[in-house]
N, C-alpha and C. Protein backbone atom coordinates (compact mmCIF):
# COMPACT_ATOMS: atom_id res chain seq x y z
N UNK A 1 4.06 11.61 -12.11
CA UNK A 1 4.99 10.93 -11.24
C UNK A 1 5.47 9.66 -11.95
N UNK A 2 6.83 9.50 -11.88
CA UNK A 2 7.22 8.00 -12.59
C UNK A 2 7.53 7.40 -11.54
N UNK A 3 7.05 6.13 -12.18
CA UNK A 3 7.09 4.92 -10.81
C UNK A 3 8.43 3.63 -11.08
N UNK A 4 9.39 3.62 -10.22
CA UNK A 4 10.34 2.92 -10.19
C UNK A 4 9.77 1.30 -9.17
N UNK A 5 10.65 0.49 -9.16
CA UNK A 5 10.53 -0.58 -8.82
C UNK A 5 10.32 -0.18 -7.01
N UNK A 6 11.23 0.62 -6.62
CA UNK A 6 10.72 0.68 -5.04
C UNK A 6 9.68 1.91 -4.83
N UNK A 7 8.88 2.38 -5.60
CA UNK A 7 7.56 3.22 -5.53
C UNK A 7 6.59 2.17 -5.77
N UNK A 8 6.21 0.88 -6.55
CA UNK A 8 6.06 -0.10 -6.91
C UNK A 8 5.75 -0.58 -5.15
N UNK A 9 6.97 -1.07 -4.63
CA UNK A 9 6.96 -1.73 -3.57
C UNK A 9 6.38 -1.07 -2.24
N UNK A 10 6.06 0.12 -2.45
CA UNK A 10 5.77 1.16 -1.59
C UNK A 10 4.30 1.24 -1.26
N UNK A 11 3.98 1.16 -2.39
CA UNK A 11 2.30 1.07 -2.84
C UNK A 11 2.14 -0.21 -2.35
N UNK A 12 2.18 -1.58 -2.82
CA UNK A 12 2.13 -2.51 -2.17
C UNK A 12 2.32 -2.68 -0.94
N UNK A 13 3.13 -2.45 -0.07
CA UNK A 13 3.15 -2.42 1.58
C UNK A 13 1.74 -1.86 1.90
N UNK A 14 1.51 -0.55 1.36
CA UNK A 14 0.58 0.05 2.07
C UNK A 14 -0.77 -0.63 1.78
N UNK A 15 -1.41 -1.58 0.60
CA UNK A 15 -2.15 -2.06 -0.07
C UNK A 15 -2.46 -2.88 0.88
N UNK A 16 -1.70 -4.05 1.56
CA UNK A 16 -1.68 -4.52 2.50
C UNK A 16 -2.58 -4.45 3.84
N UNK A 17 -2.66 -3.21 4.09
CA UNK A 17 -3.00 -3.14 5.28
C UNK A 17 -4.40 -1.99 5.19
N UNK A 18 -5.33 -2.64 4.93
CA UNK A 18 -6.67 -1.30 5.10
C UNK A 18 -6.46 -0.28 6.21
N UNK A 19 -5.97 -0.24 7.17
CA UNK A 19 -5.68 0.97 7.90
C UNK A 19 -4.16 1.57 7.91
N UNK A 20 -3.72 1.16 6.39
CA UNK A 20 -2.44 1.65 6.56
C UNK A 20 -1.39 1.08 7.50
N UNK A 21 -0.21 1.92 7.43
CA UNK A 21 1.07 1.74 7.60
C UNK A 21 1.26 2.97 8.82
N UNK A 22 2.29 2.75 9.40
CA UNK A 22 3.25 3.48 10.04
C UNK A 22 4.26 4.39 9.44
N UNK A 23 4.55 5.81 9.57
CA UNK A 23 5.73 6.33 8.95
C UNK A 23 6.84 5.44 9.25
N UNK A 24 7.22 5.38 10.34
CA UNK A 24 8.66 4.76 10.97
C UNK A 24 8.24 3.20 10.04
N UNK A 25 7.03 2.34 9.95
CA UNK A 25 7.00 1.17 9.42
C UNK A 25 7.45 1.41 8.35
N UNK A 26 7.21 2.45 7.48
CA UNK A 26 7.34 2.10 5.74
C UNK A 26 8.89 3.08 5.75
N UNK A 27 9.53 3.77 6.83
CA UNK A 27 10.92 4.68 6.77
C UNK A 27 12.14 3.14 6.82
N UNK A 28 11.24 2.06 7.80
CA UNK A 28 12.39 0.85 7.68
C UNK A 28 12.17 0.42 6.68
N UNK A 29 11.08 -0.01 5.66
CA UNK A 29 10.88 -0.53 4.87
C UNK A 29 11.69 0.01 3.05
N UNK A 30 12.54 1.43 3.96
CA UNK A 30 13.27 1.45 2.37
C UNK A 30 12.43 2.40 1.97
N UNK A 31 11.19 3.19 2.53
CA UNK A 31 11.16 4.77 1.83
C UNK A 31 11.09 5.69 2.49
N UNK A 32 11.75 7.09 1.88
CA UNK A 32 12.17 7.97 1.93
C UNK A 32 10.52 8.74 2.67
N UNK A 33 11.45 9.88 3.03
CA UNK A 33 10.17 10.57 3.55
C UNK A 33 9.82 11.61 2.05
N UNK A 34 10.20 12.30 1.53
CA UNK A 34 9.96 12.58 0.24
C UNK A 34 9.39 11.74 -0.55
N UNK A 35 9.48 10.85 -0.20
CA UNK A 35 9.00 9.90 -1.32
C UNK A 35 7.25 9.92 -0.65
N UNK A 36 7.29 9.29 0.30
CA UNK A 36 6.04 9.61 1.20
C UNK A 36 5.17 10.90 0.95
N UNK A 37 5.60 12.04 1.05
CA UNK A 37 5.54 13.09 0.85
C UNK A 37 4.96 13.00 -0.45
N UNK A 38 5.69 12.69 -1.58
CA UNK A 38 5.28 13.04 -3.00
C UNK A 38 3.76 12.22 -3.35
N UNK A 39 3.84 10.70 -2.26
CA UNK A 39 2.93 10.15 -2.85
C UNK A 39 1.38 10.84 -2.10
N UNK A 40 2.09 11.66 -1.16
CA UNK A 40 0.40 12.23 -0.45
C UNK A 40 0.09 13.73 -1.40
N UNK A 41 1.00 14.13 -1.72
CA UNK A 41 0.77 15.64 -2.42
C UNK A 41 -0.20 14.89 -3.87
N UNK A 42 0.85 13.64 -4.47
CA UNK A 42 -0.36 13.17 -5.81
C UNK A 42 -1.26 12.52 -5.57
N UNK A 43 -1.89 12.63 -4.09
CA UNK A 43 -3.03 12.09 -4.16
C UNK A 43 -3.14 10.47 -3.94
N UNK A 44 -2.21 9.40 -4.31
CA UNK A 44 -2.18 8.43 -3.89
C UNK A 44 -2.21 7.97 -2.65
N UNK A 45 -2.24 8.58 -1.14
CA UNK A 45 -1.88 8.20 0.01
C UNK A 45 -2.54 9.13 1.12
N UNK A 46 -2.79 9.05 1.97
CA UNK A 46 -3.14 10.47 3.23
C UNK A 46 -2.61 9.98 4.05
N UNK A 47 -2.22 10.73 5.14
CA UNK A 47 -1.27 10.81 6.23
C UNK A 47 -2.56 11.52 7.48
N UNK A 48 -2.68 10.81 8.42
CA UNK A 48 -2.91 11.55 9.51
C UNK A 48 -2.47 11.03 10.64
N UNK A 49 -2.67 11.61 12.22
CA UNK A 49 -1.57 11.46 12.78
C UNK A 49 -2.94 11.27 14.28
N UNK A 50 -2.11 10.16 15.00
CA UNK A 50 -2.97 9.47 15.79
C UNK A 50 -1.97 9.13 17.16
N UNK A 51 -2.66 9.51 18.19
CA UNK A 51 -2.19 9.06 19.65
C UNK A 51 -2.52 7.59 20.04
N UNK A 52 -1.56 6.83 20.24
CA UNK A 52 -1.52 5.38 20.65
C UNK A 52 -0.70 5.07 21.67
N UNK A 53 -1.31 3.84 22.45
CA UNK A 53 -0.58 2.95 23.51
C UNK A 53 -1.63 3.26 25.06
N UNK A 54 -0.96 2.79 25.52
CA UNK A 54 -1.68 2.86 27.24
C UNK A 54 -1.10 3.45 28.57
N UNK A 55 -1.87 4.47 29.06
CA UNK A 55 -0.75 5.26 29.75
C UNK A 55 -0.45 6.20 29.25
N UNK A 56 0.91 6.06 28.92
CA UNK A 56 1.95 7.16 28.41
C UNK A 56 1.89 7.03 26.57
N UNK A 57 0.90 8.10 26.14
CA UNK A 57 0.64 7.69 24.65
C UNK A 57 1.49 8.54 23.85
N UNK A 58 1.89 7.71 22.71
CA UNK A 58 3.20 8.24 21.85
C UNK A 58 2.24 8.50 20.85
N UNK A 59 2.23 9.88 19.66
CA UNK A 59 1.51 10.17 18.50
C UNK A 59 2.40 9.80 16.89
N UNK A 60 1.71 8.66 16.46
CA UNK A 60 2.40 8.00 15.09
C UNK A 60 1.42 8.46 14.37
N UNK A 61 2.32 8.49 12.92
CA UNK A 61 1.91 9.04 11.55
C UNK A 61 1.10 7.81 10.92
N UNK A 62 -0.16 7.99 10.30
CA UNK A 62 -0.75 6.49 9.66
C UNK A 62 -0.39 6.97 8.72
N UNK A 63 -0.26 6.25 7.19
CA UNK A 63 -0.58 6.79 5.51
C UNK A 63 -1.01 5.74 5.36
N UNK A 64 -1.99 5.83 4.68
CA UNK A 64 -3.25 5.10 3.78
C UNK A 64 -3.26 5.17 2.15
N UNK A 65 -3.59 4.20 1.90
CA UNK A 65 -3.31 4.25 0.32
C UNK A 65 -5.01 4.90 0.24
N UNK A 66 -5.23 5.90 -0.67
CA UNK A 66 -6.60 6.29 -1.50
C UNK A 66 -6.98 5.31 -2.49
N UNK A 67 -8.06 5.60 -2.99
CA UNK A 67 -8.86 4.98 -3.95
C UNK A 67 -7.82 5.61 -5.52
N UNK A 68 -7.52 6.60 -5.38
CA UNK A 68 -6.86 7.04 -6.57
C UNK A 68 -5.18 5.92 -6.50
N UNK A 69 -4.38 5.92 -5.41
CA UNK A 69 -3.60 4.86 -5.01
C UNK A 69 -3.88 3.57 -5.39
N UNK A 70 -5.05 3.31 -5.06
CA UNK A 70 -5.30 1.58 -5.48
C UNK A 70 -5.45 1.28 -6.77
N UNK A 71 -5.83 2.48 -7.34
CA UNK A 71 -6.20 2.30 -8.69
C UNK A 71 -4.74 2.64 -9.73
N UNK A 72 -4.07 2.98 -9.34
CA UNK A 72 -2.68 3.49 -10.15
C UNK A 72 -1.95 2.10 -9.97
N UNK A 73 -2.23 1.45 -8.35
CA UNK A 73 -1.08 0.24 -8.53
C UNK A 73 -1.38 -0.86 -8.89
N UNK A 74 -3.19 -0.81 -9.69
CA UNK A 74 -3.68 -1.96 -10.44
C UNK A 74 -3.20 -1.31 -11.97
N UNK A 75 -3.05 -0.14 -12.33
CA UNK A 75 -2.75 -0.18 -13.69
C UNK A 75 -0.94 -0.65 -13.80
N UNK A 76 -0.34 -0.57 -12.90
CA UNK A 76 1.09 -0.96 -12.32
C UNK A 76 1.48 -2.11 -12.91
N UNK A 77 0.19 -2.85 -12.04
CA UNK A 77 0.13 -4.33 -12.13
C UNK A 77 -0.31 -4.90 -13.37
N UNK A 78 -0.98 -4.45 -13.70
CA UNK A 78 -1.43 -4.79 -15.07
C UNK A 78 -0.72 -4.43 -16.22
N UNK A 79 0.30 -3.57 -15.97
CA UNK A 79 1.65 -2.85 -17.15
C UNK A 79 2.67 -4.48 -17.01
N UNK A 80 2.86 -4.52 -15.68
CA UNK A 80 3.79 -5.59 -15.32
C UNK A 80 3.18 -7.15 -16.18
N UNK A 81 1.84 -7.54 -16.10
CA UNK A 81 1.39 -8.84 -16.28
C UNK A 81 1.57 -8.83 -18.28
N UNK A 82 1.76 -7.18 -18.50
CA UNK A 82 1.59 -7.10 -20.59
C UNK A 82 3.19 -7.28 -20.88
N UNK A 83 3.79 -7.12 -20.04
CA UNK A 83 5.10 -7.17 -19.72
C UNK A 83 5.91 -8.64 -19.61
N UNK A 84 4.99 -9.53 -19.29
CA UNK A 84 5.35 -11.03 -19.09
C UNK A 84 5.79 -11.01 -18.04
N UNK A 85 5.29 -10.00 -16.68
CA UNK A 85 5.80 -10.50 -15.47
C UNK A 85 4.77 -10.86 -14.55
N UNK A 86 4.70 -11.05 -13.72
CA UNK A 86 3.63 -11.97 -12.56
C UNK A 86 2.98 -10.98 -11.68
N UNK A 87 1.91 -11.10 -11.20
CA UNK A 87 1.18 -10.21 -10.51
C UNK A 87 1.55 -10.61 -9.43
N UNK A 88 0.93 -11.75 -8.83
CA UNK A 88 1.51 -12.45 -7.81
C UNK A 88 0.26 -12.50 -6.82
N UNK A 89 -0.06 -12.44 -5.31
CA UNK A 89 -1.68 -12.64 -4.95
C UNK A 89 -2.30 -11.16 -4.79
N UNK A 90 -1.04 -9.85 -4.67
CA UNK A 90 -1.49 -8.70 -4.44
C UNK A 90 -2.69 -8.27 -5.66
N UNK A 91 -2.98 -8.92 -6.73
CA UNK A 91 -3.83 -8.03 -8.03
C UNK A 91 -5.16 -8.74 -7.78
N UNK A 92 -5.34 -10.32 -7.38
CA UNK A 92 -6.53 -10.75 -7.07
C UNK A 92 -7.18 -9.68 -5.95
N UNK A 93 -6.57 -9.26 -5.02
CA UNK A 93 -6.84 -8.15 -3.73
C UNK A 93 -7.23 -7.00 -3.98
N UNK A 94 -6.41 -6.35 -4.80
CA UNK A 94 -6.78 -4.83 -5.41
C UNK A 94 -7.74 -5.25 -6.15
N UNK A 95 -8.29 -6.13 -7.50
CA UNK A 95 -9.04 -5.95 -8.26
C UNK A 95 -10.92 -6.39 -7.23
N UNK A 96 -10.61 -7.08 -6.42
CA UNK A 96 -11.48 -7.30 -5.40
C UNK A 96 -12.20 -6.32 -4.95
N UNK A 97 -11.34 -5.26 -4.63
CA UNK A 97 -11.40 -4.60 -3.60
C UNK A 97 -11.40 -4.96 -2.04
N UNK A 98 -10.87 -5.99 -1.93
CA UNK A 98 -11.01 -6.88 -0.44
C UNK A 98 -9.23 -6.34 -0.03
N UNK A 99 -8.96 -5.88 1.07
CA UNK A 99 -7.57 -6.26 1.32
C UNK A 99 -7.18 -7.39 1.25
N UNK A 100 -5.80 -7.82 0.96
CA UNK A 100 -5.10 -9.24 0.96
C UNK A 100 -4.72 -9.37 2.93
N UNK A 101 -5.34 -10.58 3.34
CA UNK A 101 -4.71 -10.53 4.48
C UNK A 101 -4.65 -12.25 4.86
N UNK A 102 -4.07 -12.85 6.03
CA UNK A 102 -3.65 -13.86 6.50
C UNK A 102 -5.30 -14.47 6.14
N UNK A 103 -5.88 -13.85 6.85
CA UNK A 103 -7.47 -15.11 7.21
C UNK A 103 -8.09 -15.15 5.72
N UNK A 104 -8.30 -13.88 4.74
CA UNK A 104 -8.75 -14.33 3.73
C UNK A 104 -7.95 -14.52 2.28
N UNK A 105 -6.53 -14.86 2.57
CA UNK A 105 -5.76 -14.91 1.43
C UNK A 105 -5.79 -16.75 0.89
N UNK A 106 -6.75 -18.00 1.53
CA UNK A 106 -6.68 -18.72 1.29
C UNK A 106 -8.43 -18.56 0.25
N UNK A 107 -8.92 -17.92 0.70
CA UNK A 107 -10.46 -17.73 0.41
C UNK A 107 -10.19 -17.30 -1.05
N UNK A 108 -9.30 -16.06 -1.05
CA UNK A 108 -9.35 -15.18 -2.53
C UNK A 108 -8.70 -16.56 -3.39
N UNK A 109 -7.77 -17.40 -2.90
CA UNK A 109 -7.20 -18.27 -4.15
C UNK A 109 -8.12 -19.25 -4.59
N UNK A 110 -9.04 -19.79 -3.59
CA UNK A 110 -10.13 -20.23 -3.78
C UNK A 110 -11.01 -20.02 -5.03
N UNK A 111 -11.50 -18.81 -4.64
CA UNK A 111 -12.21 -18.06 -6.12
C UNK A 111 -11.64 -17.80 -7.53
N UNK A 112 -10.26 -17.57 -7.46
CA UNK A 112 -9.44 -17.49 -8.72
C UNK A 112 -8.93 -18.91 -9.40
């Protein structure tokens, strides 16, 4: 699979969030459902599908980045940093293994 700048950004959204993303979240976010698609067939992502809300429950698609996922968008990141470009706080997170999130994104800069 070759990875363009918005497959790049794709992986990152989902990196984000340890329980994943939303289809409809990452369909506004600028990807394709094929694209989605391609990244669960290579193994980077799983998709399963979950009943939510109260009452009257609507069934949304999660995708999750895999361990094979996290690990492709640290070699990403690390192509980008030999490259002379910036990781930015997402590579302290992946190389952690901690998700990047609001409460501990002051903690991880801490340590670095």
């Amino acid at each position: 699979m070759t990875f363009y700048g918005e497959h790049f950004r794709a992986l990152d959204l989902l990196a984000r969030r340890p329980k994943g993303r939303t289809e409809t979240f990452m369909l506004i976010h600028g990807c394709t459902r094929q694209y989605l698609d391609g990244l669960i067939l290579a193994g980077l992502a799983t998709a399963t599908k979950q009943r939510v809300g109260r009452g009257r429950q609507i069934e949304v698609t999660r995708i999750k980045l895999t361990e094979g996922g996290r690990a492709t968008l640290c070699e990403l990141l690390r192509q980008r940093v030999r490259e002379g470009g910036k990781p930015g706080r997402l590579i302290r997170s992946l190389t952690a293994r901690e998700p990047l999130t609001e409460r501990n994104d002051s903690a991880q800069l801490r340590k670095s």
